[in-house]
Protein backbone atom coordinates (compact mmCIF):
# COMPACT_ATOMS: atom_id res chain seq x y z
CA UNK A 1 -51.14 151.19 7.99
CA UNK A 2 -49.73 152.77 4.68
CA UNK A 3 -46.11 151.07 3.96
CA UNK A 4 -43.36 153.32 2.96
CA UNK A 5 -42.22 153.68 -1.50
CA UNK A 6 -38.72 152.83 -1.59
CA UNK A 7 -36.31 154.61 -2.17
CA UNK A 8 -35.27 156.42 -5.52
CA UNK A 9 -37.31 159.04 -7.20
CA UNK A 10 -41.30 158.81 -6.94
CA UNK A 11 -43.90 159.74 -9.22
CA UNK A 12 -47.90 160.45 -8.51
CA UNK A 13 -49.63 156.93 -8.81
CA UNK A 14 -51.15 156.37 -12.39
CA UNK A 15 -48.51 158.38 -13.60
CA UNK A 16 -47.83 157.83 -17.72
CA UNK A 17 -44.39 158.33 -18.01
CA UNK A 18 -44.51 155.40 -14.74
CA UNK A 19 -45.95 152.01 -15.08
CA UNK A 20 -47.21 150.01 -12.24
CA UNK A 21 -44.65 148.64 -10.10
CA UNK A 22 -42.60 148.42 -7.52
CA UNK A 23 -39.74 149.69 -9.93
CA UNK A 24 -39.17 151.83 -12.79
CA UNK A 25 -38.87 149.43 -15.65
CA UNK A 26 -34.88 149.55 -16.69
CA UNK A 27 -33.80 150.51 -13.21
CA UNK A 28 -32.50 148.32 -10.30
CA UNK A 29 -33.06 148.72 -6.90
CA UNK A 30 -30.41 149.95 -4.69
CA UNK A 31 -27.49 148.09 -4.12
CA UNK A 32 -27.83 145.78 -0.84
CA UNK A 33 -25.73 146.28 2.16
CA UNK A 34 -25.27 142.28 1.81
CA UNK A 35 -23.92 142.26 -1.81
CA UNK A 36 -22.09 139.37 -3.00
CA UNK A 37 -18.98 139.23 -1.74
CA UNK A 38 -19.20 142.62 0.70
CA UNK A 39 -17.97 141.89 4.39
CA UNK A 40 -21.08 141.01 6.46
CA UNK A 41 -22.65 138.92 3.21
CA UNK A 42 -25.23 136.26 4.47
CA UNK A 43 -23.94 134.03 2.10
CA UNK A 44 -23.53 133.24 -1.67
CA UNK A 45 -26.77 132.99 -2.02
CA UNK A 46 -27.76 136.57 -1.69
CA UNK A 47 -29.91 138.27 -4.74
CA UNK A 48 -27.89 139.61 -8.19
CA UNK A 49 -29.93 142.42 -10.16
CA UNK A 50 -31.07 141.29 -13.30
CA UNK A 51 -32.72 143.35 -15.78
CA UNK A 52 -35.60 142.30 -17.64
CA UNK A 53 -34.56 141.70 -20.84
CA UNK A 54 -31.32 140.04 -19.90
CA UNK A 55 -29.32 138.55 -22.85
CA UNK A 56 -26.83 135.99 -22.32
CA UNK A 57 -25.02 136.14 -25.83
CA UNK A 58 -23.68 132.20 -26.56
CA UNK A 59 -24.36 130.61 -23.26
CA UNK A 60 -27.91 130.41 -21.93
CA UNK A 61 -29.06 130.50 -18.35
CA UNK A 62 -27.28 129.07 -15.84
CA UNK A 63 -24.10 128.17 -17.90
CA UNK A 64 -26.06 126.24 -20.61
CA UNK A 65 -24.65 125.93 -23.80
CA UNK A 66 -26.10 127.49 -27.11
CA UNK A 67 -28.00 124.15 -29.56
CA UNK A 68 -25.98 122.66 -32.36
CA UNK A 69 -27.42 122.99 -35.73
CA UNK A 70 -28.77 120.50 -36.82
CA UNK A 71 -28.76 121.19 -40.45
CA UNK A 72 -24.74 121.27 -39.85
CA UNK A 73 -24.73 117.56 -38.35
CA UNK A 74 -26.20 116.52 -41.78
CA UNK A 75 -23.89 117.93 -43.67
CA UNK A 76 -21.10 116.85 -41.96
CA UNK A 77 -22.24 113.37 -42.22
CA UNK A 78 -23.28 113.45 -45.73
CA UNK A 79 -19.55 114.86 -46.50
CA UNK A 80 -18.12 111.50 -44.87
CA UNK A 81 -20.44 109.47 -46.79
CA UNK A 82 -20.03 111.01 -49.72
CA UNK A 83 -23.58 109.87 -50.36
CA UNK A 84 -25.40 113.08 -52.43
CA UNK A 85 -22.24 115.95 -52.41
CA UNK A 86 -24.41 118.21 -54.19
CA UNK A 87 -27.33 118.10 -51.40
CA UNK A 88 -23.98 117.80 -48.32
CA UNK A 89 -22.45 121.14 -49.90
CA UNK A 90 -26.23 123.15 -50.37
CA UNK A 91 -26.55 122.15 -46.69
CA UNK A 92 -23.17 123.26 -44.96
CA UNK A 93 -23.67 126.80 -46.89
CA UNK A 94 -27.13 126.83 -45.38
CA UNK A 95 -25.86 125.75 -41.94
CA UNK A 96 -23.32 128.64 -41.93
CA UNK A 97 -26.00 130.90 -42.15
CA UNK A 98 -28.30 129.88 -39.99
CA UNK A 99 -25.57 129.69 -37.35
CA UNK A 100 -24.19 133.57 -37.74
CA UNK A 101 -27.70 134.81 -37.55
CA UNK A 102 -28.54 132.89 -34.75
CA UNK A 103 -25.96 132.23 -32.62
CA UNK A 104 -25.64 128.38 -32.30
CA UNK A 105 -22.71 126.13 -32.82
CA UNK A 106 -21.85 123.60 -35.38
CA UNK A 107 -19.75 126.05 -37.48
CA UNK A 108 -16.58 123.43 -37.99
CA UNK A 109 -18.65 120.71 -38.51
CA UNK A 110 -20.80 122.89 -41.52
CA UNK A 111 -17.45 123.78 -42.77
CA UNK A 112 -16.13 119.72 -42.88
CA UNK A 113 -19.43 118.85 -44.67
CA UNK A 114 -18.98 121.48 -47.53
CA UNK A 115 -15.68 120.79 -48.51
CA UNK A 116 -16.13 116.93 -48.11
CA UNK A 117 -19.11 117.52 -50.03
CA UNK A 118 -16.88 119.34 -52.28
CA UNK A 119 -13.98 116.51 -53.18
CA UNK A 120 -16.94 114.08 -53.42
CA UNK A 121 -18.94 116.44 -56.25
CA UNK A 122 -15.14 116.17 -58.03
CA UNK A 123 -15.19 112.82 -57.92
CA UNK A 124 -18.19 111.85 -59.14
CA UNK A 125 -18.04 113.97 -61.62
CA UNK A 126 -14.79 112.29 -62.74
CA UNK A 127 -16.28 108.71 -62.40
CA UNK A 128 -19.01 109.76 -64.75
CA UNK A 129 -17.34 111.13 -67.10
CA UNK A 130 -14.62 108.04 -67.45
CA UNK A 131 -18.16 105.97 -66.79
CA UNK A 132 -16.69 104.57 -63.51
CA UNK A 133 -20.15 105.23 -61.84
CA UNK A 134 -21.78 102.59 -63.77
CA UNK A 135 -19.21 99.95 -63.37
CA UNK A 136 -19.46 100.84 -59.58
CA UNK A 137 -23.25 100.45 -59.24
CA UNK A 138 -23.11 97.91 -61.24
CA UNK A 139 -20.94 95.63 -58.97
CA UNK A 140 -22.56 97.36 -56.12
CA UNK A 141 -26.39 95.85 -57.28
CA UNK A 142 -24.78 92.20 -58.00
CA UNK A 143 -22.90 92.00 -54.48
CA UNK A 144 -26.45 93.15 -52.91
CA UNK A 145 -28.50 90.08 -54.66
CA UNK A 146 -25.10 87.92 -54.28
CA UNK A 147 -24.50 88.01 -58.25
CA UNK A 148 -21.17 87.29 -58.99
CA UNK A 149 -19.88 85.68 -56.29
CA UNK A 150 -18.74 82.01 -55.95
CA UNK A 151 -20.96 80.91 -53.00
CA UNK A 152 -24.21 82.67 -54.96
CA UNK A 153 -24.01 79.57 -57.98
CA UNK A 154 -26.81 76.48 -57.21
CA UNK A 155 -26.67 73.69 -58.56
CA UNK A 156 -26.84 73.07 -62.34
CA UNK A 157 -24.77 76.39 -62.76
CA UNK A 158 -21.74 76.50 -65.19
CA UNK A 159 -19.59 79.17 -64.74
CA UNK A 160 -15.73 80.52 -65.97
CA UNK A 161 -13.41 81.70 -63.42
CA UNK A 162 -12.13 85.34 -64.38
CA UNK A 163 -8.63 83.33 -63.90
CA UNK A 164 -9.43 80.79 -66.40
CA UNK A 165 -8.40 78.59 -63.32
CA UNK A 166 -10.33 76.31 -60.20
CA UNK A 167 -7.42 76.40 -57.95
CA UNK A 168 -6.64 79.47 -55.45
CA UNK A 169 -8.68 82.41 -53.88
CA UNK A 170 -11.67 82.59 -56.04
CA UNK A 171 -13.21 86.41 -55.25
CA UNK A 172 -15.92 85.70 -58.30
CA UNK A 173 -17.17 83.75 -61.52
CA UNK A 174 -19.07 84.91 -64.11
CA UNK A 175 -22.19 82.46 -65.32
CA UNK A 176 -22.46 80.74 -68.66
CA UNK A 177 -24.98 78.61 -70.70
CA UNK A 178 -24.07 74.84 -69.96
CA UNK A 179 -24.63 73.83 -73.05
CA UNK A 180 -21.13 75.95 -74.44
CA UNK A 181 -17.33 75.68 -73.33
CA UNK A 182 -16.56 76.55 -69.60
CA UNK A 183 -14.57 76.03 -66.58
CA UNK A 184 -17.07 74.58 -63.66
CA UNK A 185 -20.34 72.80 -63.33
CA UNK A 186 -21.92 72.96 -59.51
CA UNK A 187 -23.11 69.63 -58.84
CA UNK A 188 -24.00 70.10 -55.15
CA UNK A 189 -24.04 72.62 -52.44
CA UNK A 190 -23.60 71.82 -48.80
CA UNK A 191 -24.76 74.40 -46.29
CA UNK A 192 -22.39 74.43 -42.91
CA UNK A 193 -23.52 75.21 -39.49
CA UNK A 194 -23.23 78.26 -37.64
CA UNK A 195 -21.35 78.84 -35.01
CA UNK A 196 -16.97 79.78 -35.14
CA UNK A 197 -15.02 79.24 -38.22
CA UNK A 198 -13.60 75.45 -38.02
CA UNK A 199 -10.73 76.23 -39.79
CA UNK A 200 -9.38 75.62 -43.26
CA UNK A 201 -8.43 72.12 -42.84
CA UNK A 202 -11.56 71.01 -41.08
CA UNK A 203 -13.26 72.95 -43.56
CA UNK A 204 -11.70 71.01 -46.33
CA UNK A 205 -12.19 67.71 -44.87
CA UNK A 206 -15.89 68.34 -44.78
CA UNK A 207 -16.07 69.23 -48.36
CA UNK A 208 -13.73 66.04 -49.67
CA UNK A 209 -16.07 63.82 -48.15
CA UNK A 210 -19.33 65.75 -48.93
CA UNK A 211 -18.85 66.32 -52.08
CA UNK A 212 -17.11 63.29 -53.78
CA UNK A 213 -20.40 61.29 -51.92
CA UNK A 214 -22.88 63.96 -53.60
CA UNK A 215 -21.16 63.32 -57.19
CA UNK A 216 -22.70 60.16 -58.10
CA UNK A 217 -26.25 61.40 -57.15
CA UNK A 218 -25.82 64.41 -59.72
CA UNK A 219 -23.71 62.46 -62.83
CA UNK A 220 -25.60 59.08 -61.95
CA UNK A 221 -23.92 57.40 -65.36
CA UNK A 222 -19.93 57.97 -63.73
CA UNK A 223 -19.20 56.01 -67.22
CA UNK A 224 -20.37 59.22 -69.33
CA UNK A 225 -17.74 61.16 -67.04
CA UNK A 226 -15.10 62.22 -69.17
CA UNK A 227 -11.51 60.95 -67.35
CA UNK A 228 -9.46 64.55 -67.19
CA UNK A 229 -13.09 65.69 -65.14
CA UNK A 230 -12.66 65.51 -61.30
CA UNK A 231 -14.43 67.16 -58.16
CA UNK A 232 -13.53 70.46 -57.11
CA UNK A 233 -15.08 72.76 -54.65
CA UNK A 234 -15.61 76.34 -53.42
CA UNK A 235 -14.94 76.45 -49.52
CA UNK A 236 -15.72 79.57 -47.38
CA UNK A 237 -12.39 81.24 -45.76
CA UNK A 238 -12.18 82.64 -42.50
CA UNK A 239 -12.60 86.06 -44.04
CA UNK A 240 -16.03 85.17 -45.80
CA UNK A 241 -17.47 83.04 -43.50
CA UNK A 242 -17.36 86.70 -41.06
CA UNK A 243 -20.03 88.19 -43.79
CA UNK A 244 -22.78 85.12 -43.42
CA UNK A 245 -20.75 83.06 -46.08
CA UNK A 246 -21.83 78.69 -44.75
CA UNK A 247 -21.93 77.22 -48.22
CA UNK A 248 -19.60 74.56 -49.65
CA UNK A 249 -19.95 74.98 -53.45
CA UNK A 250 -19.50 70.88 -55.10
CA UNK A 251 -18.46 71.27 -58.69
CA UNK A 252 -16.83 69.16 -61.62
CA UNK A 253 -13.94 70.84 -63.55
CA UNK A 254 -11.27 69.76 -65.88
CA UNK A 255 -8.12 68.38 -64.21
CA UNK A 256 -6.24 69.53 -67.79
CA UNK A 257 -3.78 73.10 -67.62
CA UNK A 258 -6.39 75.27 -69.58
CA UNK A 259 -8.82 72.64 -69.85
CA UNK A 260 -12.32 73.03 -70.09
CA UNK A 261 -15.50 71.44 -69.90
CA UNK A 262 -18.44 70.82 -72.90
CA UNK A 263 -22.04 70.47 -72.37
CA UNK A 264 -23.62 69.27 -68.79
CA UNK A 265 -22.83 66.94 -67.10
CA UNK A 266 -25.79 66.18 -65.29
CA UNK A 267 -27.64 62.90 -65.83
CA UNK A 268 -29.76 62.19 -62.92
CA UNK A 269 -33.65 61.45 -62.33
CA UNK A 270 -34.37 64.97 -64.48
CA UNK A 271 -32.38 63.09 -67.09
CA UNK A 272 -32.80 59.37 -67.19
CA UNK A 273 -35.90 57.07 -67.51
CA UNK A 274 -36.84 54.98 -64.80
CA UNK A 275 -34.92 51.60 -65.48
CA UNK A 276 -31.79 53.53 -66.38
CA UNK A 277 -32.26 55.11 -62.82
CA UNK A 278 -32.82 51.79 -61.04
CA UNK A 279 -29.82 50.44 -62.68
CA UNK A 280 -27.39 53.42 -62.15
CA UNK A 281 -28.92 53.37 -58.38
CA UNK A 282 -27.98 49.47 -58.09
CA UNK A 283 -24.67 49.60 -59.45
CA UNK A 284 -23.26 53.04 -58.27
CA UNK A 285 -23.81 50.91 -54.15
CA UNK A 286 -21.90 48.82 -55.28
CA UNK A 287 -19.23 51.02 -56.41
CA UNK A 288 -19.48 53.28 -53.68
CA UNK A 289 -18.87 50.13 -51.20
CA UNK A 290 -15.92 48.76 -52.96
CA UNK A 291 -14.56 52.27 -52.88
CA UNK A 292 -14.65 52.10 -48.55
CA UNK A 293 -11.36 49.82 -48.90
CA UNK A 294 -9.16 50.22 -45.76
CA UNK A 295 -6.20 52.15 -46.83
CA UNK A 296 -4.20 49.25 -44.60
CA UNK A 297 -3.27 46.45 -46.38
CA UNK A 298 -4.81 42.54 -45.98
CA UNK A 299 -0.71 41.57 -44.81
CA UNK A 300 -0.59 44.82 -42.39
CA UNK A 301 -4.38 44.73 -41.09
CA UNK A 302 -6.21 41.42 -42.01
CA UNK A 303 -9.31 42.15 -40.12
CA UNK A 304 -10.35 45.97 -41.28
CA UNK A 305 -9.80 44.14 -44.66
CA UNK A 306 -12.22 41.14 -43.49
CA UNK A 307 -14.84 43.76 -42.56
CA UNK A 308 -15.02 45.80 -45.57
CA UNK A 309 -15.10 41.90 -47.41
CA UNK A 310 -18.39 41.18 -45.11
CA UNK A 311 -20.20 44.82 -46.02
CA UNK A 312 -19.41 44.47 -49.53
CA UNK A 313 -20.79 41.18 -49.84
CA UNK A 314 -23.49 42.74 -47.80
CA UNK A 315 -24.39 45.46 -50.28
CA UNK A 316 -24.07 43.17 -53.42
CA UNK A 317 -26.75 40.83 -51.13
CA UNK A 318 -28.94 44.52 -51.42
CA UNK A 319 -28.39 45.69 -55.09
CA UNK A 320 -29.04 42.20 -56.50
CA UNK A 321 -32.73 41.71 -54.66
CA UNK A 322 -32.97 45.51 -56.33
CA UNK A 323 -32.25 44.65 -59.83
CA UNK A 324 -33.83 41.29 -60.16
CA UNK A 325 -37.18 43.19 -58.85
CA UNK A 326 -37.19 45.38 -61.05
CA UNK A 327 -39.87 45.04 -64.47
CA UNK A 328 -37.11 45.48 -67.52
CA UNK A 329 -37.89 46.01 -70.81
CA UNK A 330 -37.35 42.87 -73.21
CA UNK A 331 -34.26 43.85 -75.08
CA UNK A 332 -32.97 44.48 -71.62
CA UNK A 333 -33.85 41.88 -69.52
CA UNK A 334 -31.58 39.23 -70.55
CA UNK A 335 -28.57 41.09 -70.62
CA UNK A 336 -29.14 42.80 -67.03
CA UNK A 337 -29.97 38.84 -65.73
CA UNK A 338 -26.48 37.79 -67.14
CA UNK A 339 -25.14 40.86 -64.91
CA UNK A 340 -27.01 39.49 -61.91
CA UNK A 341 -25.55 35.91 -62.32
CA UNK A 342 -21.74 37.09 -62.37
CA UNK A 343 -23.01 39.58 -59.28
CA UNK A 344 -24.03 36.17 -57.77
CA UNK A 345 -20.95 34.82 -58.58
CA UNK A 346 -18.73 37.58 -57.19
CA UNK A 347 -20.58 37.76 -54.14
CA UNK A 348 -19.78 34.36 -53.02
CA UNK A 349 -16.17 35.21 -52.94
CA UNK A 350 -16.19 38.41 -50.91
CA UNK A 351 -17.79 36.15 -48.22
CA UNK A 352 -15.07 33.77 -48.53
CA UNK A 353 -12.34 37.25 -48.42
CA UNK A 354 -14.39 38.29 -45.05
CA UNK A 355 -13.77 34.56 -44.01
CA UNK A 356 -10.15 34.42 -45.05
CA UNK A 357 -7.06 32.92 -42.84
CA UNK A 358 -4.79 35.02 -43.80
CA UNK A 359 -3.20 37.67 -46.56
CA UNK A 360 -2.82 35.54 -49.26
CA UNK A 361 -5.84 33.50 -49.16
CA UNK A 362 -7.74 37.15 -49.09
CA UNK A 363 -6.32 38.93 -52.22
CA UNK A 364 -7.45 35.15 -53.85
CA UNK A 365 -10.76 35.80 -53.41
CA UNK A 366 -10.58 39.54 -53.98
CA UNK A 367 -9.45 39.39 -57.55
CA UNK A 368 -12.05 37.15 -57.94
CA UNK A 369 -14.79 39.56 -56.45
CA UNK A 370 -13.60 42.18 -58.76
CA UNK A 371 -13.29 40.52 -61.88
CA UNK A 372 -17.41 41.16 -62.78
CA UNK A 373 -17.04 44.91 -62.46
CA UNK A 374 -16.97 46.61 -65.96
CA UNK A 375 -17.18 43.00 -67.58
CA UNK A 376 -18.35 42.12 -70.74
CA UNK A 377 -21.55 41.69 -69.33
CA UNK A 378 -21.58 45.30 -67.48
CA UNK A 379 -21.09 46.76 -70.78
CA UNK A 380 -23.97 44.80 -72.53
CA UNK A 381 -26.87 45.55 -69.95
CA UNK A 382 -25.52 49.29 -70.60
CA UNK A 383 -25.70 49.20 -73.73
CA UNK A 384 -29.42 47.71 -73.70
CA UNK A 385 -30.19 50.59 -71.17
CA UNK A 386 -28.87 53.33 -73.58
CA UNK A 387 -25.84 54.14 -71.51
CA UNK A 388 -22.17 55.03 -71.54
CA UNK A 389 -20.53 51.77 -72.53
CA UNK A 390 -16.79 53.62 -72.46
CA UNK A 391 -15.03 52.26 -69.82
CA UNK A 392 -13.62 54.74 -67.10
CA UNK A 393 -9.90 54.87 -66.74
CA UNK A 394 -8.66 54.44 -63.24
CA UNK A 395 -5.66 55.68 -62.10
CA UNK A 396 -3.73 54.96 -58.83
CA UNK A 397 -1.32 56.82 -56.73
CA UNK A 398 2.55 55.86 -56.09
CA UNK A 399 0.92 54.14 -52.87
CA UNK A 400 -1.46 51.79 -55.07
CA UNK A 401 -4.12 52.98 -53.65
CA UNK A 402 -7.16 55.12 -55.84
CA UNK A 403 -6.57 58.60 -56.75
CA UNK A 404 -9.31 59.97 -55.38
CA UNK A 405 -8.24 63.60 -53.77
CA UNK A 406 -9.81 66.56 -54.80
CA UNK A 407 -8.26 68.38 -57.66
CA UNK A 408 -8.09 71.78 -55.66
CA UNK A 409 -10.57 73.07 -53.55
CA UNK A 410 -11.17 77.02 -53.54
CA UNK A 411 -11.81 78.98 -50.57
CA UNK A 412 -13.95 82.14 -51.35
């Protein structure tokens, strides 16, 4: 059984002017009594002619949408960065080209890039010629390696403060040689923990009590301290510590308006022999224990009074064992015995403060207690050592107590 051509006109098989096929290439088949739409239509689903070399100008198939050039992205993004104009503006002109000829989208965003690209060629062209660009990658480089900024010093750095100043917002110092004129020496630096910003006071705290204990352990010979010379510290804000900044920064500066300090201050185990160590080490307890006096008085709390007595007593008990073990040489072993003996001496009567009955019978024994420190006999073991024999001035507050708060303490 032969089946039927379709309609339309026919040709002889094989024909040349007729290539195989059901249809003549270029022509559709007759329009269906079910088209799209007509009364009786199965449904919306019925066949559409197509042609065979269908073009679907900016949309694709099925509603899709033409590609975005890609070498317009780049430009555009290049022209917001304003990171190599020259190469953002070659690209957006080669973006608009690419997109006429072919037909894809992107065109605003080529356009953005070039004249970004444009205003950013302009402006480096003015930073180089006022040399801006240098200054820029300049401070660029030192805030990548954390030059130049207060929390990047270490210890043993001097610095001066671009304000000639330690107290305020300190944004960045520039370092100096120790051994000329300058604002700060870092003594210490204390690393805090992660977690959410404490808060400025709590913050503070932490440094006044870190970094006053750290002093002694970094200018071991507090003698050879000049008096206008105090702690001060660099403290991260709440703005810094966002960026990664933990570090408390422990230095010594000048308490003086427009003071300044000369040469290092730093006497320590790098600097001092062994029996001027062991005798710093001895006598520095001792001063650090006398300086844990309750800030209540003997009259308004006897017994906090009668407990810092005991430890002191306690720690003299330590530092005396420590010294009188110790191998001195001969021109300094007599002198640092007679320090021993009035140690002895002055030990005996912080027991009897710690034992006291009352007020009065405690500040008897505690001027007593004190009267060995910086003695006569301090000052001659020092002297055999080959240390500071100038005797520190200490002030006191309107209260009576020690002045010992922190100068200033900078947050960065």
């Amino acid at each position: 059984m032969s089946i039927p051509p379709p309609p339309g006109p026919q040709q002889p098989p094989g024909s040349p002017e007729q290539p195989q096929g059901p249809y003549v290439q270029g022509q559709y088949p007759p329009p269906s009594p079910y088209a799209h739409g007509a009364p009786g239509a199965p449904g919306p689903y019925a066949p559409q002619p197509y042609g065979p070399y269908s073009q679907y100008g900016p949309y694709g198939p099925y509603g899709r949408p033409a590609p975005v050039n890609g070498v317009a992205i780049g430009a555009l993004v290049l022209g917001i960065l304003c990171f190599l104009p020259a190469v953002g503006l070659a690209l957006g002109l080669i973006a608009l080209a690419q997109i006429k000829k072919k037909g894809e989208r992107g065109r605003g965003m080529a356009v953005a890039g070039s004249i970004l690209s444009s205003v950013g060629l302009v402006l480096w062209a003015l930073a180089l010629a006022t040399g801006g660009a240098s200054d820029f990658w300049e401070g660029f480089r030192d805030a990548a390696r954390g030059e130049g900024t207060a929390y990047a010093l270490a210890k043993g750095d001097c610095f001066d403060s671009p304000t000639a100043s330690l107290e305020g917002d300190a944004y960045d110092v520039d370092e100096v040689p120790c051994s000329g004129r300058h604002d700060g020496e870092v003594f210490a630096v204390v690393t805090l923990p992660d977690g959410d910003f404490p808060g400025d006071d709590e913050v503070t705290d932490i440094a006044d009590d870190k970094c006053y204990a750290l002093s002694d352990g970094y200018a071991m010979d507090t003698w050879a301290v000049p008096d206008d010379v105090d702690v001060y510290y660099f403290i991260p804000s709440e703005q810094s510590w966002r960026f990664g900044d933990r570090e408390i920064t422990c230095l010594f500066g000048n308490t003086q308006e427009n003071g300044r300090l000369t040469g290092s201050l730093r006497n320590d185990k790098t600097t001092l022999d062994t029996d001027q160590t062991v005798f710093l080490s001895a006598v520095n307890a001792v001063d650090t224990a006398l300086l844990e006096e309750p800030e209540a008085y003997p009259e308004e709390d006897l017994a906090a009074n009668q407990a810092w007595a005991k430890d002191v007593h306690a720690v003299l008990g330590e530092q005396i064992e420590a010294l009188r073990g110790h191998e001195w040489p001969a021109g300094a072993e007599q002198p640092v015995e007679n320090l021993v003996e009035e140690m002895e001496d002055a030990r005996k009567e912080w027991a009897r403060a710690a034992a006291a009955k009352d007020a009065d019978a405690f500040y008897t024994h505690y001027d007593r207690g004190y009267a060995y420190v910086d003695g006569r006999a301090t000052v001659t073991a020092r002297k055999a050592l080959g240390l500071d024999t100038t005797f520190p001035a200490y002030e006191e507050d309107s209260d009576g107590g020690d002045e010992s708060e922190n100068a200033g303490g900078l947050p960065v």
